[in-house]
Protein backbone atom coordinates (compact mmCIF):
# COMPACT_ATOMS: atom_id res chain seq x y z
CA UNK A 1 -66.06 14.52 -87.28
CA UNK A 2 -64.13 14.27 -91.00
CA UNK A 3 -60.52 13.86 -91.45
CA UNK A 4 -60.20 15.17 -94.76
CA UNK A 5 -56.41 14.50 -96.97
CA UNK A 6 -55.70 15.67 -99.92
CA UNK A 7 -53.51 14.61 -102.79
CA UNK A 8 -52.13 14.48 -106.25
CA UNK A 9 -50.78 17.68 -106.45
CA UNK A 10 -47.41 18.26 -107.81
CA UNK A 11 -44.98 20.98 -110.21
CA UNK A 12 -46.52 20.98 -113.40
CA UNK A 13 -45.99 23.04 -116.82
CA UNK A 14 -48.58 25.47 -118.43
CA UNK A 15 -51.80 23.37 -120.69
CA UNK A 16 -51.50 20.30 -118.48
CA UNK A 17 -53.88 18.58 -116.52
CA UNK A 18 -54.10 17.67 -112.73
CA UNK A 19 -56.89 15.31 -110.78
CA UNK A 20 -56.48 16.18 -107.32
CA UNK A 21 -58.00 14.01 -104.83
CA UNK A 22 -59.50 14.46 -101.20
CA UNK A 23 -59.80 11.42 -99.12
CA UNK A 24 -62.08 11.68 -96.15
CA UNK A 25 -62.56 9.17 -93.25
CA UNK A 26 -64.35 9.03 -89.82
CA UNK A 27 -67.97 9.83 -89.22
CA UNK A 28 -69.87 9.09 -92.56
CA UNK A 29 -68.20 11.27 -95.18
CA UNK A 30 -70.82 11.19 -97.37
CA UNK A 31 -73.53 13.53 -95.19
CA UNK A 32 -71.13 16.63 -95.90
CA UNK A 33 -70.91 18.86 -98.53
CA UNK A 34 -67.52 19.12 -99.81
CA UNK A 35 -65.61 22.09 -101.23
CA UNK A 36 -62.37 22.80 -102.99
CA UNK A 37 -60.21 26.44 -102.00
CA UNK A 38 -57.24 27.67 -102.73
CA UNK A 39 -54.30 29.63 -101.48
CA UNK A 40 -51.88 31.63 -103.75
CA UNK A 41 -48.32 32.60 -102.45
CA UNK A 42 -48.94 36.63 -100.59
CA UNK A 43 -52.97 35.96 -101.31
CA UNK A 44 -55.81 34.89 -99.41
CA UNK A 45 -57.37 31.35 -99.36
CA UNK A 46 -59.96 31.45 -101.88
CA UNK A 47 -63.18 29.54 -103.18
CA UNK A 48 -62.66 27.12 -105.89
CA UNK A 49 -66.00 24.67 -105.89
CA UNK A 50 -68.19 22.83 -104.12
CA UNK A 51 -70.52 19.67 -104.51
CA UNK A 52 -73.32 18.68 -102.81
CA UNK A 53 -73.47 15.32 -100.69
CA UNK A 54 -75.48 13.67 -103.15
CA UNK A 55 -72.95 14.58 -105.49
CA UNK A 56 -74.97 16.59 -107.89
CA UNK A 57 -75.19 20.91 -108.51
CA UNK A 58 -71.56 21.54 -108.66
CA UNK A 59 -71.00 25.23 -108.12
CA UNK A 60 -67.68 26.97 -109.12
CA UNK A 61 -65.88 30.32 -108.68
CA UNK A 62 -66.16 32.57 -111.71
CA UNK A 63 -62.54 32.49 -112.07
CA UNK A 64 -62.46 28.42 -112.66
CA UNK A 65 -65.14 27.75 -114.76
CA UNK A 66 -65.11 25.76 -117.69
CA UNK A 67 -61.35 24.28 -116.79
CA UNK A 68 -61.85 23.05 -113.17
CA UNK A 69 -64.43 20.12 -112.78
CA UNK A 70 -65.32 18.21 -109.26
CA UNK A 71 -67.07 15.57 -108.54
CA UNK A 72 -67.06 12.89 -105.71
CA UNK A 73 -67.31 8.76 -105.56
CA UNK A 74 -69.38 8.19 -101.53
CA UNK A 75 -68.26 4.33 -102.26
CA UNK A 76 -64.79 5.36 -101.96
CA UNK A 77 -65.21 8.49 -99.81
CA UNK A 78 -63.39 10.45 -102.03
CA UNK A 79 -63.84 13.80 -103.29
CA UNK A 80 -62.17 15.10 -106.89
CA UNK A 81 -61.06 18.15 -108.70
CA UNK A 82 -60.09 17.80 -112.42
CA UNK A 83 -57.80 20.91 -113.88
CA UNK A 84 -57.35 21.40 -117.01
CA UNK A 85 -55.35 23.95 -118.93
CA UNK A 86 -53.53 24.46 -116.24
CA UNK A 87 -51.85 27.98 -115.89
CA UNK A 88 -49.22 29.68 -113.96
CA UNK A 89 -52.23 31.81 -111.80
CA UNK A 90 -52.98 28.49 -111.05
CA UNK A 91 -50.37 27.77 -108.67
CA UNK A 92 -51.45 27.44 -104.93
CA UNK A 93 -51.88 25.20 -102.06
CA UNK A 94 -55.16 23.32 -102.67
CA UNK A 95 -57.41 22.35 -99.46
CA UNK A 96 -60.46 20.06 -99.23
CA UNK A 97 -62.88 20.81 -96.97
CA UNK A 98 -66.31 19.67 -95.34
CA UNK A 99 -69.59 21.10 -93.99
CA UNK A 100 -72.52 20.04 -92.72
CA UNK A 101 -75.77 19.39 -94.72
CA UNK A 102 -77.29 22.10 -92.53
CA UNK A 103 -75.36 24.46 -94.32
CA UNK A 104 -76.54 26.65 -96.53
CA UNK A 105 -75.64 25.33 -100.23
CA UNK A 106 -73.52 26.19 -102.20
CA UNK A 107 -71.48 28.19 -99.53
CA UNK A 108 -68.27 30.15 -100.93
CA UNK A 109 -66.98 31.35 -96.82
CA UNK A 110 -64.06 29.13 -95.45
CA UNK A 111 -65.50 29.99 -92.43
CA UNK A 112 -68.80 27.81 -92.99
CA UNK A 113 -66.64 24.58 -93.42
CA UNK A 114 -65.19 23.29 -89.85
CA UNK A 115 -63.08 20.41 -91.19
CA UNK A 116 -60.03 20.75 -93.51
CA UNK A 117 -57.09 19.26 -95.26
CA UNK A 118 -53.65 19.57 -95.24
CA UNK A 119 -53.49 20.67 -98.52
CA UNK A 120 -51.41 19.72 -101.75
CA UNK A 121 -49.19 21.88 -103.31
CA UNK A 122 -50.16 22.57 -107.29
CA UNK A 123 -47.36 24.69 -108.85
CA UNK A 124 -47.47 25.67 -112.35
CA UNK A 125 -44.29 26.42 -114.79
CA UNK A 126 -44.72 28.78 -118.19
């Protein structure tokens, strides 16, 4: 197993930047793909991006692209999502979560990742 822990997250105002972070620990973090979702107050978790254990083919939701960027460090275990121009929509509860390399990749479904975070709490002011 992965214990996965997000975080970084924090109240923010509209055009700034976060890095949120996702430490993992326990039984070799790097053989999992990782992913990023979200969940908005009254809405459903959703899909935010996902990286492959090597690290490379980052895939993103339509809705993200071109502001959110991850990318992972294995020598630290440690899995990242940059934000940028941050925006009110923005505001959720981010989760980091795990799945084996047996998975098909990329894979958007909460339901194909066993292991999650926490969660950190990203809220943004206008």
């Amino acid at each position: 197993q992965v214990q996965l822990v997000e975080s970084g997250g924090g109240l923010v105002q509209a055009g700034d930047s976060l890095r949120l972070s996702c430490a993992a620990s326990g039984r070799t973090p790097s053989n999992y793909h990782m992913g990023w979702f979200r969940q908005a107050p009254g809405k459903e978790r959703e899909f935010v991006a996902t990286i492959r254990a090597s690290g490379i083919s980052p895939y993103y939701a339509d809705s993200v692209k071109g502001r959110f960027t991850i990318s992972r460090d294995n020598a630290k275990n440690t899995v990242y999502l940059q934000i940028n121009s941050l925006k009110p929509q923005d505001t959720a509860l981010y989760y980091c979560a795990a799945t084996h390399l047996s998975t098909v990749y990329p894979s958007t479904r909460e339901d194909r990742y066993p292991y999650w975070g926490p969660g950190t709490q990203v809220t943004v002011s206008s």
